[in-house]
C-alpha atoms as a PDB file:
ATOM      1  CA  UNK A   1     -53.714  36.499 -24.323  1.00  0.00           C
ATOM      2  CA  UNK A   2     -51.235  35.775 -27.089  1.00  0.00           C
ATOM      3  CA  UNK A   3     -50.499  38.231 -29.982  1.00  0.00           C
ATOM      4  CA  UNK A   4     -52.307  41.098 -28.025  1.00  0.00           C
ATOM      5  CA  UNK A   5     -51.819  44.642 -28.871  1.00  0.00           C
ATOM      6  CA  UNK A   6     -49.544  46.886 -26.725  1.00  0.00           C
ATOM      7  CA  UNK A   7     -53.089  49.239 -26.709  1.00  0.00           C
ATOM      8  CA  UNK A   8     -54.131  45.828 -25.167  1.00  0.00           C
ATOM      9  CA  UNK A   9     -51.446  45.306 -22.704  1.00  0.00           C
ATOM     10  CA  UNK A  10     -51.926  49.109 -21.467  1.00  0.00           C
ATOM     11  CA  UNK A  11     -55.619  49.117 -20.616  1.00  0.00           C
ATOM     12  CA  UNK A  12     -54.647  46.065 -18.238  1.00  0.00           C
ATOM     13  CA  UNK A  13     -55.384  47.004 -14.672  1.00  0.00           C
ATOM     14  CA  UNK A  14     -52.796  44.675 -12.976  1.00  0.00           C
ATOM     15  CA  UNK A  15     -49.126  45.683 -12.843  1.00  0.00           C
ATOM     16  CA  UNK A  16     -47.008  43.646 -15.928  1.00  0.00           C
ATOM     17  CA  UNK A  17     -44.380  41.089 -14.744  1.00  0.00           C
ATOM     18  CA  UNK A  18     -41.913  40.705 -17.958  1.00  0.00           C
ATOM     19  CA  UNK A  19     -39.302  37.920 -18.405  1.00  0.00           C
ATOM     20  CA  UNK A  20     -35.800  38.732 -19.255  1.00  0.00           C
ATOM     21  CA  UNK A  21     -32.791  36.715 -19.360  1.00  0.00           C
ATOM     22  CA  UNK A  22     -30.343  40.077 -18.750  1.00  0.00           C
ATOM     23  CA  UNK A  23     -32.087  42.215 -16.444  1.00  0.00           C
ATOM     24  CA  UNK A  24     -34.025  42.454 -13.050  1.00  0.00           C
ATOM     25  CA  UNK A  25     -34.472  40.639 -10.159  1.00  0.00           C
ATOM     26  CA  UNK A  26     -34.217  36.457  -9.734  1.00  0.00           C
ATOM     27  CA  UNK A  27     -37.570  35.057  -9.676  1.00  0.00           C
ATOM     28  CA  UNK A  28     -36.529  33.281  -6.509  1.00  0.00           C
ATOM     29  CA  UNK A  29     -35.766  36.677  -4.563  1.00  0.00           C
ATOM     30  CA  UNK A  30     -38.923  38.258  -5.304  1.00  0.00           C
ATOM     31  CA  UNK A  31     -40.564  34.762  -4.275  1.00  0.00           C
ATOM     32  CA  UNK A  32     -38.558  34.716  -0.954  1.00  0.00           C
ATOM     33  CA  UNK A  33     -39.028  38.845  -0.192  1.00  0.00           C
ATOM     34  CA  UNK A  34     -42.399  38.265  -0.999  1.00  0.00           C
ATOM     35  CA  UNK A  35     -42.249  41.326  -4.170  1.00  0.00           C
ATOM     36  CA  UNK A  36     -44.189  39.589  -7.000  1.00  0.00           C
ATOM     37  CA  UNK A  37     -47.280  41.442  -7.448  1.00  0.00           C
ATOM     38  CA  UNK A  38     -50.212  39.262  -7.513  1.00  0.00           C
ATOM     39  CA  UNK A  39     -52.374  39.118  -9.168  1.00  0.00           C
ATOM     40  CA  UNK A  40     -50.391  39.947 -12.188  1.00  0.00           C
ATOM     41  CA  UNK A  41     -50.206  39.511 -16.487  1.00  0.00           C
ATOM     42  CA  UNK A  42     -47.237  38.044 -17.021  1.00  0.00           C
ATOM     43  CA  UNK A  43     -45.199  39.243 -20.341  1.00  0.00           C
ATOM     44  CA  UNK A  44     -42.992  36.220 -22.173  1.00  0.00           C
ATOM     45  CA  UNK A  45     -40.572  37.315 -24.551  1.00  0.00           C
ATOM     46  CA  UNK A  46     -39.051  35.351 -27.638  1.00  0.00           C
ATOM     47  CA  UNK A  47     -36.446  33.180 -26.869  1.00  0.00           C
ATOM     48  CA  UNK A  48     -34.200  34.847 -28.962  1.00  0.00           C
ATOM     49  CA  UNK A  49     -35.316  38.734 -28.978  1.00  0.00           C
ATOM     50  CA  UNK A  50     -37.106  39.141 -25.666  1.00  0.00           C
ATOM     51  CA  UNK A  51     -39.949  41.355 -24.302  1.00  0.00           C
ATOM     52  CA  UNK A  52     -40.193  44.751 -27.173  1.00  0.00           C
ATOM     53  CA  UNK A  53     -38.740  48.110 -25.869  1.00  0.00           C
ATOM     54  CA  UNK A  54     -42.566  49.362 -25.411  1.00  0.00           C
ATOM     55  CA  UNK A  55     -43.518  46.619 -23.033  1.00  0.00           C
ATOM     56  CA  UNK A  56     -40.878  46.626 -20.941  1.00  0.00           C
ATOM     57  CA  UNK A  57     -41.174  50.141 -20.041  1.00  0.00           C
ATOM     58  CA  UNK A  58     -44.803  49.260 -18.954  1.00  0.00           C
ATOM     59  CA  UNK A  59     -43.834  46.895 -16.532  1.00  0.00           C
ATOM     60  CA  UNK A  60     -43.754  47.021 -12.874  1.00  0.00           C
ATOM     61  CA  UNK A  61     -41.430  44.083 -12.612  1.00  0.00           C
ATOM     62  CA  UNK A  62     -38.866  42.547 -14.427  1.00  0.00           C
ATOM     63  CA  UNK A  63     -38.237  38.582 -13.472  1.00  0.00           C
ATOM     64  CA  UNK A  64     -35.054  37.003 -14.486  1.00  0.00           C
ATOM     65  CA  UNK A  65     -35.061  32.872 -13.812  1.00  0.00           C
ATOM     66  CA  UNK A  66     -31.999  31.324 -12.576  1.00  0.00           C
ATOM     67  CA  UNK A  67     -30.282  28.699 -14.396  1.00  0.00           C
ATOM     68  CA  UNK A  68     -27.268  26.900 -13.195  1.00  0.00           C
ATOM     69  CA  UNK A  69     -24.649  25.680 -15.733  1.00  0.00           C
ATOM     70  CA  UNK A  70     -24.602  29.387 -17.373  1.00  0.00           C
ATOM     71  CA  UNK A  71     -27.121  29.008 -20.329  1.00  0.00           C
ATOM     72  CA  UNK A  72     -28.511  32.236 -21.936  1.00  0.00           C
ATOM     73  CA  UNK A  73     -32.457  31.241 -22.273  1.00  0.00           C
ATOM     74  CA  UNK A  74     -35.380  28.894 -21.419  1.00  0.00           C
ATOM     75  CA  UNK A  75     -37.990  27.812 -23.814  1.00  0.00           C
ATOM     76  CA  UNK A  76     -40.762  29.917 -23.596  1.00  0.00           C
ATOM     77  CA  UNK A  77     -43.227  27.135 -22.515  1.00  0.00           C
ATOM     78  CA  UNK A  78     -40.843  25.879 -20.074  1.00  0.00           C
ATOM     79  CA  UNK A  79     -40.164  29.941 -18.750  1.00  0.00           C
ATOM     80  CA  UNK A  80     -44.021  30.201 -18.288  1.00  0.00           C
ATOM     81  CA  UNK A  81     -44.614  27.276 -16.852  1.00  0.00           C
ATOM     82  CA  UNK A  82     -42.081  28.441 -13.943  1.00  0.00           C
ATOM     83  CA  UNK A  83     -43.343  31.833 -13.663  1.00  0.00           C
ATOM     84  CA  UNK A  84     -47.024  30.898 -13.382  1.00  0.00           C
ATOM     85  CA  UNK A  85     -46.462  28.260 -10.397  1.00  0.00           C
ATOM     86  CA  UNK A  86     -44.471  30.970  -9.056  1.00  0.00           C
ATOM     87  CA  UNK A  87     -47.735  32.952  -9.335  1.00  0.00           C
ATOM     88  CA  UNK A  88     -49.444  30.667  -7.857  1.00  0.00           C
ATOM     89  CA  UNK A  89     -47.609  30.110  -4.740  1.00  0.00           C
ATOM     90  CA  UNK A  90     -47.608  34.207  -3.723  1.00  0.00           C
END
């Protein structure tokens, strides 16, 4: 659901996954402990600002994604992409 309402986000009866690139556990270790809730509603964050205060204090999970070579961010589209096969793999 894009552009939904945190009122939106909190009637949601699955826990929230959120995407960060400075905090919470690597995608792959919750993958490989077997910790990523499913089913889930996954929470993308701009690029540049991230997931808002709000909805990351609603969130049972906060997924950082590895990325070799040091850089800061993904794309958005590219971040989802990841984090939805990862989804579909638990």
């Amino acid at each position: 659901m894009e552009a939904a309402s945190l009122d939106d986000v909190a009637a949601l009866t699955v826990p929230l996954v959120v995407t960060s690139s400075h905090q919470g556990d690597f995608l792959q270790n919750l993958m490989k402990n077997q910790a990523l809730p499913t089913p889930c509603a996954w929470v993308m964050g701009h690029e540049g600002q991230g997931v808002c205060a709000k909805l990351l204090a609603q969130a049972a999970v906060s997924v950082r994604i590895g990325q070799p070579g040091g850089e800061e961010s993904l794309n958005v589209a590219a971040a989802a992409a990841i984090c939805l096969h990862a989804s579909s793999l638990s």
